[in-house]
PDB file of N, CA and C in Angstrom:
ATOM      1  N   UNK A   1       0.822  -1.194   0.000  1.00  0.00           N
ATOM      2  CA  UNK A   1       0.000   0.000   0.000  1.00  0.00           C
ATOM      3  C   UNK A   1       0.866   1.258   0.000  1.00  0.00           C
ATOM      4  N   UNK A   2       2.322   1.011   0.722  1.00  0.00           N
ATOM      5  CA  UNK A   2       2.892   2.268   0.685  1.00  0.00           C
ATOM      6  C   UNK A   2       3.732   2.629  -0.601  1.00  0.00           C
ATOM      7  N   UNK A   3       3.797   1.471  -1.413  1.00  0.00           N
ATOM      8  CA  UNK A   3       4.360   1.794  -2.733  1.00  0.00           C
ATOM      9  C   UNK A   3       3.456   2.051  -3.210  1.00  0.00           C
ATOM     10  N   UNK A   4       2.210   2.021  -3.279  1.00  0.00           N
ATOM     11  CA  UNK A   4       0.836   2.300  -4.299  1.00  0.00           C
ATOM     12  C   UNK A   4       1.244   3.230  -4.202  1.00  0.00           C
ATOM     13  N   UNK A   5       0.821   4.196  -2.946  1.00  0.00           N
ATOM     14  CA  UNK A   5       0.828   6.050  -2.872  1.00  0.00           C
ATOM     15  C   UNK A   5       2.051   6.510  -3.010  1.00  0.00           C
ATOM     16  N   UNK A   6       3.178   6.266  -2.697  1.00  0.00           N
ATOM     17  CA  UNK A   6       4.388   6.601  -3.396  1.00  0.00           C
ATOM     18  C   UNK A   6       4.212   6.773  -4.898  1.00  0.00           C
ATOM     19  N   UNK A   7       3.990   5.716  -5.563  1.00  0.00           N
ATOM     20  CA  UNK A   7       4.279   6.139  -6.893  1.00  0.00           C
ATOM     21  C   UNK A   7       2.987   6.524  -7.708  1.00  0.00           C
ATOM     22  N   UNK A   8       1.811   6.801  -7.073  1.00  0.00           N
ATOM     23  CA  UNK A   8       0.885   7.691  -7.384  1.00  0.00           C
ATOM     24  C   UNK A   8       1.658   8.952  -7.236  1.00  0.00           C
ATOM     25  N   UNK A   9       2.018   9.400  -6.010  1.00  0.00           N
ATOM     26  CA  UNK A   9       2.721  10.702  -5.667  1.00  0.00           C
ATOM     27  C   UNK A   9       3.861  11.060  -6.963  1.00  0.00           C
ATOM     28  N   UNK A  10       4.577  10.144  -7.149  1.00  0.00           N
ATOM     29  CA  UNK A  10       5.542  10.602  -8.059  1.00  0.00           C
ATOM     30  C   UNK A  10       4.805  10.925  -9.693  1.00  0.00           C
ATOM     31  N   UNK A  11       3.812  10.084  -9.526  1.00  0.00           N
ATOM     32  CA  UNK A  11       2.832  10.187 -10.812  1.00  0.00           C
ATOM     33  C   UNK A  11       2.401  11.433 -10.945  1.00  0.00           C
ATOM     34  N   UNK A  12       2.031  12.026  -9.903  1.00  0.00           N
ATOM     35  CA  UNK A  12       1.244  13.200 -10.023  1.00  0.00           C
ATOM     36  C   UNK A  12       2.251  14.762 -10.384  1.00  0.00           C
ATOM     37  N   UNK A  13       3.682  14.173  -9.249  1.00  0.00           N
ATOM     38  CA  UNK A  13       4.314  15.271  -9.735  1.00  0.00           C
ATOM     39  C   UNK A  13       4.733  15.384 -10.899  1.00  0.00           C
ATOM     40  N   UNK A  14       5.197  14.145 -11.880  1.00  0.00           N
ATOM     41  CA  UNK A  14       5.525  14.406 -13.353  1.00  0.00           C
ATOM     42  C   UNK A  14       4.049  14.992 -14.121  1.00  0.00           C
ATOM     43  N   UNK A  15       2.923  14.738 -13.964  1.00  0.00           N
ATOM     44  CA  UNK A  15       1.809  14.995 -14.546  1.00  0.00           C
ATOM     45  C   UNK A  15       2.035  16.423 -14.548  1.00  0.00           C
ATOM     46  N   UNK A  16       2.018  17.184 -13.232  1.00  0.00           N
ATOM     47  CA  UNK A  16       1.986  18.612 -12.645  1.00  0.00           C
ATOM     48  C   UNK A  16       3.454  19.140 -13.758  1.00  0.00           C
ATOM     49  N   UNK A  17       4.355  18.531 -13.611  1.00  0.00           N
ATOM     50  CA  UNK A  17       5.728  19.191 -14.173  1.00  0.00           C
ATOM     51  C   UNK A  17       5.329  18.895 -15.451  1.00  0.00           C
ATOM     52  N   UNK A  18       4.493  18.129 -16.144  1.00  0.00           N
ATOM     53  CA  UNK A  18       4.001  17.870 -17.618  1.00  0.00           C
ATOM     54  C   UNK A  18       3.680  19.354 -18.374  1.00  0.00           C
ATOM     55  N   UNK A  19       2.474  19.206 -17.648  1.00  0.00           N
ATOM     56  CA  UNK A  19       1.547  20.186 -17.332  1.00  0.00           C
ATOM     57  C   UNK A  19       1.890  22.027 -17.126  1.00  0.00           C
ATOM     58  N   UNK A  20       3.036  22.134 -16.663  1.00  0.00           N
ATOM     59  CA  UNK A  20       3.281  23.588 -16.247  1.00  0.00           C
ATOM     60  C   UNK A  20       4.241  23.821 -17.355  1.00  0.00           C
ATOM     61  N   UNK A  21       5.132  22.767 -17.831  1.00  0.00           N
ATOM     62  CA  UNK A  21       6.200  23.359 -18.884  1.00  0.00           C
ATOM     63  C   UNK A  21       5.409  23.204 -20.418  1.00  0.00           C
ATOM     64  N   UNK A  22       4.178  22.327 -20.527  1.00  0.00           N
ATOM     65  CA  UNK A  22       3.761  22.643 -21.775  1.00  0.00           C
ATOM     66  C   UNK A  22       3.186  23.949 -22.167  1.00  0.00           C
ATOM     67  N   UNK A  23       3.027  24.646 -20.993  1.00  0.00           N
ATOM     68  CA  UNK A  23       2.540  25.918 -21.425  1.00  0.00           C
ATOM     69  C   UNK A  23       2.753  27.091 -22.544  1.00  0.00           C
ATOM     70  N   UNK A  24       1.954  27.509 -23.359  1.00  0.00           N
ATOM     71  CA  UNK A  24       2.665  28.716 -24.422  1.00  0.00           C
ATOM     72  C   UNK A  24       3.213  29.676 -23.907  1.00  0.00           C
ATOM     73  N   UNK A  25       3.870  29.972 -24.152  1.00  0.00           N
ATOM     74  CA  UNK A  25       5.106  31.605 -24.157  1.00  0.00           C
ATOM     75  C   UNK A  25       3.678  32.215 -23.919  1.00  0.00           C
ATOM     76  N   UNK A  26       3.360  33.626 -23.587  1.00  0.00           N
ATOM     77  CA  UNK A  26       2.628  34.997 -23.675  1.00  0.00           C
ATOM     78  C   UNK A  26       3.523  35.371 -24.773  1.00  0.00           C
ATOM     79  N   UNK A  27       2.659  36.000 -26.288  1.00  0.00           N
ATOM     80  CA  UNK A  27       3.427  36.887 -26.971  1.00  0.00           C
ATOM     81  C   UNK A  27       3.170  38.507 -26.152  1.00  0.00           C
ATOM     82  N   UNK A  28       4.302  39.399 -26.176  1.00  0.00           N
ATOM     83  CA  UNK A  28       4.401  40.540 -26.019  1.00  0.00           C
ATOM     84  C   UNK A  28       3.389  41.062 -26.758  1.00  0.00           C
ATOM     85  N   UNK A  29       2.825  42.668 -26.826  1.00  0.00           N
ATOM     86  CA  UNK A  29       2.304  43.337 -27.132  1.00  0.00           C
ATOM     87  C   UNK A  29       3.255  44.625 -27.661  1.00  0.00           C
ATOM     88  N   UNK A  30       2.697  44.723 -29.206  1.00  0.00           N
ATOM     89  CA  UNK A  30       3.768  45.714 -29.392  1.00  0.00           C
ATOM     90  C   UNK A  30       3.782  47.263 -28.943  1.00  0.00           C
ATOM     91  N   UNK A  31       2.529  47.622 -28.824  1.00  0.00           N
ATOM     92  CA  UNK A  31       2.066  48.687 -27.948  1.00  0.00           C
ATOM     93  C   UNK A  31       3.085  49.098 -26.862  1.00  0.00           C
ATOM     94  N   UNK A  32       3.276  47.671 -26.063  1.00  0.00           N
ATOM     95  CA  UNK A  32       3.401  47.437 -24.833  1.00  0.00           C
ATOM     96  C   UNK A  32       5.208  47.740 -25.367  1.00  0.00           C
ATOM     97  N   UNK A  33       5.271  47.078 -25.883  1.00  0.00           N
ATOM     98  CA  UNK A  33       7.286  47.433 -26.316  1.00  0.00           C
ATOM     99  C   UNK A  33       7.570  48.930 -26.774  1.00  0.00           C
ATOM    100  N   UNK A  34       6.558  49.433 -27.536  1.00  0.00           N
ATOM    101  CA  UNK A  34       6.435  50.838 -27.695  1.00  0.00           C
ATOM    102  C   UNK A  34       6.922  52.000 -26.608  1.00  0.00           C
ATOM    103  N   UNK A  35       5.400  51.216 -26.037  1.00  0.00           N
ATOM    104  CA  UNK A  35       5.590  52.408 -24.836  1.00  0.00           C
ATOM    105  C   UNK A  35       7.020  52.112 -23.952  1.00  0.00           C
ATOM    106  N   UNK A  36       7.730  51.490 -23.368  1.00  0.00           N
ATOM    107  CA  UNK A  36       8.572  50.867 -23.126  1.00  0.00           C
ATOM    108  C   UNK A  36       9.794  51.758 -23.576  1.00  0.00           C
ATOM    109  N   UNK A  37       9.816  51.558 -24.693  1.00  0.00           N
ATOM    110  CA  UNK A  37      10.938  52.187 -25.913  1.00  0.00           C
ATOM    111  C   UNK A  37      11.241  54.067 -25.588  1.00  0.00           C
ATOM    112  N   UNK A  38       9.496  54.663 -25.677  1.00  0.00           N
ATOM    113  CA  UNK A  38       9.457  56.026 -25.169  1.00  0.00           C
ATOM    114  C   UNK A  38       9.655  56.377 -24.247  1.00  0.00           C
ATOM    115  N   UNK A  39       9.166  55.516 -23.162  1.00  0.00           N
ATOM    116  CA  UNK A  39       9.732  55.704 -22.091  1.00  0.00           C
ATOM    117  C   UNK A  39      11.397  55.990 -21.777  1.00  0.00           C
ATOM    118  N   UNK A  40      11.871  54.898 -21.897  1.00  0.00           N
ATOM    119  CA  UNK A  40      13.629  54.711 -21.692  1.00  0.00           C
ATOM    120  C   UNK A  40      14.093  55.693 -22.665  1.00  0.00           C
ATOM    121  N   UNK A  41      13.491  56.278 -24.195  1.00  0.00           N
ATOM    122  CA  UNK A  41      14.477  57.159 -24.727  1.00  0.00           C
ATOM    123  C   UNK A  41      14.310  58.414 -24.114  1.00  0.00           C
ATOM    124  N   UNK A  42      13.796  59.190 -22.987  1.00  0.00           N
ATOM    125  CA  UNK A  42      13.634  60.450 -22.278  1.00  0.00           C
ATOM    126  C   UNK A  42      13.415  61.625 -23.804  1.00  0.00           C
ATOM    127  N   UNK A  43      13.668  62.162 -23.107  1.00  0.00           N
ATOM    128  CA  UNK A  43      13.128  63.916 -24.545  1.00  0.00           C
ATOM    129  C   UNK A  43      14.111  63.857 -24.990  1.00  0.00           C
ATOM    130  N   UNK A  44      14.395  64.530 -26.319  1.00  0.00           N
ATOM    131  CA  UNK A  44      15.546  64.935 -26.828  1.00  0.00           C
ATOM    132  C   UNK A  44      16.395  66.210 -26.448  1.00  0.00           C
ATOM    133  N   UNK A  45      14.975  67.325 -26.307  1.00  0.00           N
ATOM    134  CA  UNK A  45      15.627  68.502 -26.172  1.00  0.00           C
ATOM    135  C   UNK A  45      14.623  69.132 -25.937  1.00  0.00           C
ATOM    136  N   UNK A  46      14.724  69.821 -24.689  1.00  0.00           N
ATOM    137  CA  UNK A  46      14.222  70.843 -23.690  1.00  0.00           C
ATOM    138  C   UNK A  46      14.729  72.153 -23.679  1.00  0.00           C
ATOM    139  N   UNK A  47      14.373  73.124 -23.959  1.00  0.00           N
ATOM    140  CA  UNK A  47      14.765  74.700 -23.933  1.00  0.00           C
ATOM    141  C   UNK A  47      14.413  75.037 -22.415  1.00  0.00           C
ATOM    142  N   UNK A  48      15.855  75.392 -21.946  1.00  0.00           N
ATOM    143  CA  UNK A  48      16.095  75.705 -21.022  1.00  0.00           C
ATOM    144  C   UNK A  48      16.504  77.373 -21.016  1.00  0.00           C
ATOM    145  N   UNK A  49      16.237  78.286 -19.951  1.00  0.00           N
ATOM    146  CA  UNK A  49      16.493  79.492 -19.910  1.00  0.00           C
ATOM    147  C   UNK A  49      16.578  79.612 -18.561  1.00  0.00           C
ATOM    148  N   UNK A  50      17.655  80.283 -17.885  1.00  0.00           N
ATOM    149  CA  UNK A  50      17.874  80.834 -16.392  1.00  0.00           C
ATOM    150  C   UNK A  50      18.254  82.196 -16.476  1.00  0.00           C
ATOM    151  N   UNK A  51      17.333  82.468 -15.176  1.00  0.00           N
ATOM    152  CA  UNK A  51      17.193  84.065 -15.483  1.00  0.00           C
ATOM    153  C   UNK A  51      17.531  85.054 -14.154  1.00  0.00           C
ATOM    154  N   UNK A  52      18.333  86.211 -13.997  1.00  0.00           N
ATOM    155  CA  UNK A  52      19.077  86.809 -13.014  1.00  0.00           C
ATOM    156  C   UNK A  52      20.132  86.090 -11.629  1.00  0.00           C
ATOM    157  N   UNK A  53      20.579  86.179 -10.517  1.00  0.00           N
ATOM    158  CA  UNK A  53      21.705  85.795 -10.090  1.00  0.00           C
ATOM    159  C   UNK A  53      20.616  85.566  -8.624  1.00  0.00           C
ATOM    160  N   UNK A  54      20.793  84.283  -7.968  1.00  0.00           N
ATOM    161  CA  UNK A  54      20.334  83.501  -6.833  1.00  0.00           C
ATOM    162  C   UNK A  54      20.879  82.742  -6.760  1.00  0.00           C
ATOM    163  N   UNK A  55      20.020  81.831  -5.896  1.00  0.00           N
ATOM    164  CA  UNK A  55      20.715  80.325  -5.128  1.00  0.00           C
ATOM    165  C   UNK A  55      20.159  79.535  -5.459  1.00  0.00           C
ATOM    166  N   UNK A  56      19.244  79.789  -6.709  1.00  0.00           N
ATOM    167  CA  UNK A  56      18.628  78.405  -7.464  1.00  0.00           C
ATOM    168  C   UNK A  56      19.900  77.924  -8.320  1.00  0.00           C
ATOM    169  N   UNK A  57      19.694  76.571  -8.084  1.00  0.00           N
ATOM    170  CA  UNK A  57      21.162  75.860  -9.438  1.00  0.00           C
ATOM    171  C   UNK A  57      20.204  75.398 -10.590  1.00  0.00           C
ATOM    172  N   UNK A  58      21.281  76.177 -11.463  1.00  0.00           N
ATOM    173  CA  UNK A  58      21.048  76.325 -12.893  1.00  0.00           C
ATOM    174  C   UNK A  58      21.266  74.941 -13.737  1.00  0.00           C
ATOM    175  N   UNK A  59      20.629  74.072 -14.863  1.00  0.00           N
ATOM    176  CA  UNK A  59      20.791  72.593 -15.092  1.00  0.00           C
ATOM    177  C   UNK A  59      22.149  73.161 -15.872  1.00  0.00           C
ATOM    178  N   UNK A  60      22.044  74.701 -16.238  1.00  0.00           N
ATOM    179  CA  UNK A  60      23.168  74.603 -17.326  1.00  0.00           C
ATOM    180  C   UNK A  60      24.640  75.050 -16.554  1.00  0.00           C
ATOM    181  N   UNK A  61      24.883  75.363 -15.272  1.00  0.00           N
ATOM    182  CA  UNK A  61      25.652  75.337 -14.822  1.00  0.00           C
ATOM    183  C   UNK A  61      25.582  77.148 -13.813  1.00  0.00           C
ATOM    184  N   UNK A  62      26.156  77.125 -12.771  1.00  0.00           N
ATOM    185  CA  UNK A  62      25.815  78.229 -11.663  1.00  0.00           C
ATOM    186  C   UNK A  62      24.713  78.277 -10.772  1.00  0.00           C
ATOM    187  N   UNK A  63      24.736  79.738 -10.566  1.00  0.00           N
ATOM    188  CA  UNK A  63      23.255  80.273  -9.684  1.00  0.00           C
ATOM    189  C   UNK A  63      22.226  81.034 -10.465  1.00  0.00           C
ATOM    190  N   UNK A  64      20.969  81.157 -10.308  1.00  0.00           N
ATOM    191  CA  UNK A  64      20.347  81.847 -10.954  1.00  0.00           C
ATOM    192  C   UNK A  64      18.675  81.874 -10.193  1.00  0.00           C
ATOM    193  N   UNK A  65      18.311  82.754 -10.532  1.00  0.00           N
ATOM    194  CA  UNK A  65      17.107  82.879  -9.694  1.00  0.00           C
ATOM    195  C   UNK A  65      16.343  82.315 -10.022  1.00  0.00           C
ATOM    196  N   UNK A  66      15.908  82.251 -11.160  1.00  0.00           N
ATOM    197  CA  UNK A  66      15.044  81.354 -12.033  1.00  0.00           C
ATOM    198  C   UNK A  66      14.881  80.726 -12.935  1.00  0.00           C
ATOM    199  N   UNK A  67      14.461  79.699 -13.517  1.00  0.00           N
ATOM    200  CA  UNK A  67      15.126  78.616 -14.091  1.00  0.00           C
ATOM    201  C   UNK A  67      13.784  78.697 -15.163  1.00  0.00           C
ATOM    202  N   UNK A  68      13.415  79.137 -16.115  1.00  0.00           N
ATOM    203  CA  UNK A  68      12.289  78.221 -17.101  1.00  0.00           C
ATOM    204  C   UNK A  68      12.550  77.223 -17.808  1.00  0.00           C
ATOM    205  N   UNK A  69      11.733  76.670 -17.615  1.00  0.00           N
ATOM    206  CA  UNK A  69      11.842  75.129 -18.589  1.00  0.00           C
ATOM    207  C   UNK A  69      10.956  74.955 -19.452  1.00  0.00           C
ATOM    208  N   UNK A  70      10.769  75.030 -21.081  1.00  0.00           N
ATOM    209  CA  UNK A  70       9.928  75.046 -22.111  1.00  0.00           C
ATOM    210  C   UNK A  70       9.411  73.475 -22.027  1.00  0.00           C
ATOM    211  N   UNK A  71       8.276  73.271 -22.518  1.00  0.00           N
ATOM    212  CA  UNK A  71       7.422  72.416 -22.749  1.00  0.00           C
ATOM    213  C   UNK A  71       6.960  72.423 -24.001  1.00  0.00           C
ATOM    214  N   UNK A  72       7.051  71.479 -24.879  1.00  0.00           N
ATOM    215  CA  UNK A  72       6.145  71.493 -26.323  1.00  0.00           C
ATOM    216  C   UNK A  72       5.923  69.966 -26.788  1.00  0.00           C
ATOM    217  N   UNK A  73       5.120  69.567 -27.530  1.00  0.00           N
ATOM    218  CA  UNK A  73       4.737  68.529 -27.753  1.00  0.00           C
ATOM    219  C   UNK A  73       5.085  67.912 -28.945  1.00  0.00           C
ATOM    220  N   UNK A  74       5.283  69.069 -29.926  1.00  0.00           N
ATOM    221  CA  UNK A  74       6.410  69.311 -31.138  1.00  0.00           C
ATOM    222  C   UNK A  74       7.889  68.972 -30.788  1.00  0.00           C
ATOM    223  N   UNK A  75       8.361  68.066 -31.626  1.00  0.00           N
ATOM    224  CA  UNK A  75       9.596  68.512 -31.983  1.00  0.00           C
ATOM    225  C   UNK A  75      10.532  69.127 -32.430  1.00  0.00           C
ATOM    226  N   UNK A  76      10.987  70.348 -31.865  1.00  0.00           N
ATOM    227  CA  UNK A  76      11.884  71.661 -32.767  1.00  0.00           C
ATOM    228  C   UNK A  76      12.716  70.797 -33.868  1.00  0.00           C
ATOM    229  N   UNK A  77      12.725  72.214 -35.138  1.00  0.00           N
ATOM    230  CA  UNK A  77      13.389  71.569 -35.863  1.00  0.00           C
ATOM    231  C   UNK A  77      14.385  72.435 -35.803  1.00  0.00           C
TER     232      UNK A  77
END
């Protein structure tokens, strides 16, 4: 009896290990690689302007009081 359930048991785990590696891949979504892609490449180019003398730090280097940072949805040409 104790070899019956033994090698039921072992039966079941090859069934289970059958079973989990026949599974299909998930194909990706290309959307999904897209967005992905935009993400990791960041902006190209941001117009930056800093304006009179403070203790704000400037991205382009020093002090400056104020810093604008352009926004557009366009790409300058």
């Amino acid at each position: 009896m104790k070899r019956k359930s033994w090698i039921l048991g072992v039966l079941f785990v090859l069934i289970a290990l059958v079973s989990y590696m026949a599974k299909p891949e998930k194909a990706q979504n290309d959307l999904f690689l897209m967005n992905i892609e935009a993400l990791a490449a960041g902006e190209d180019y941001v117009p930056i302007q800093c304006i009179g003398t403070g203790t704000v730090d400037c991205p382009l280097g020093g002090k400056t009081k104020f810093v604008m940072i352009g926004y557009s949805l366009e790409i300058p040409y």
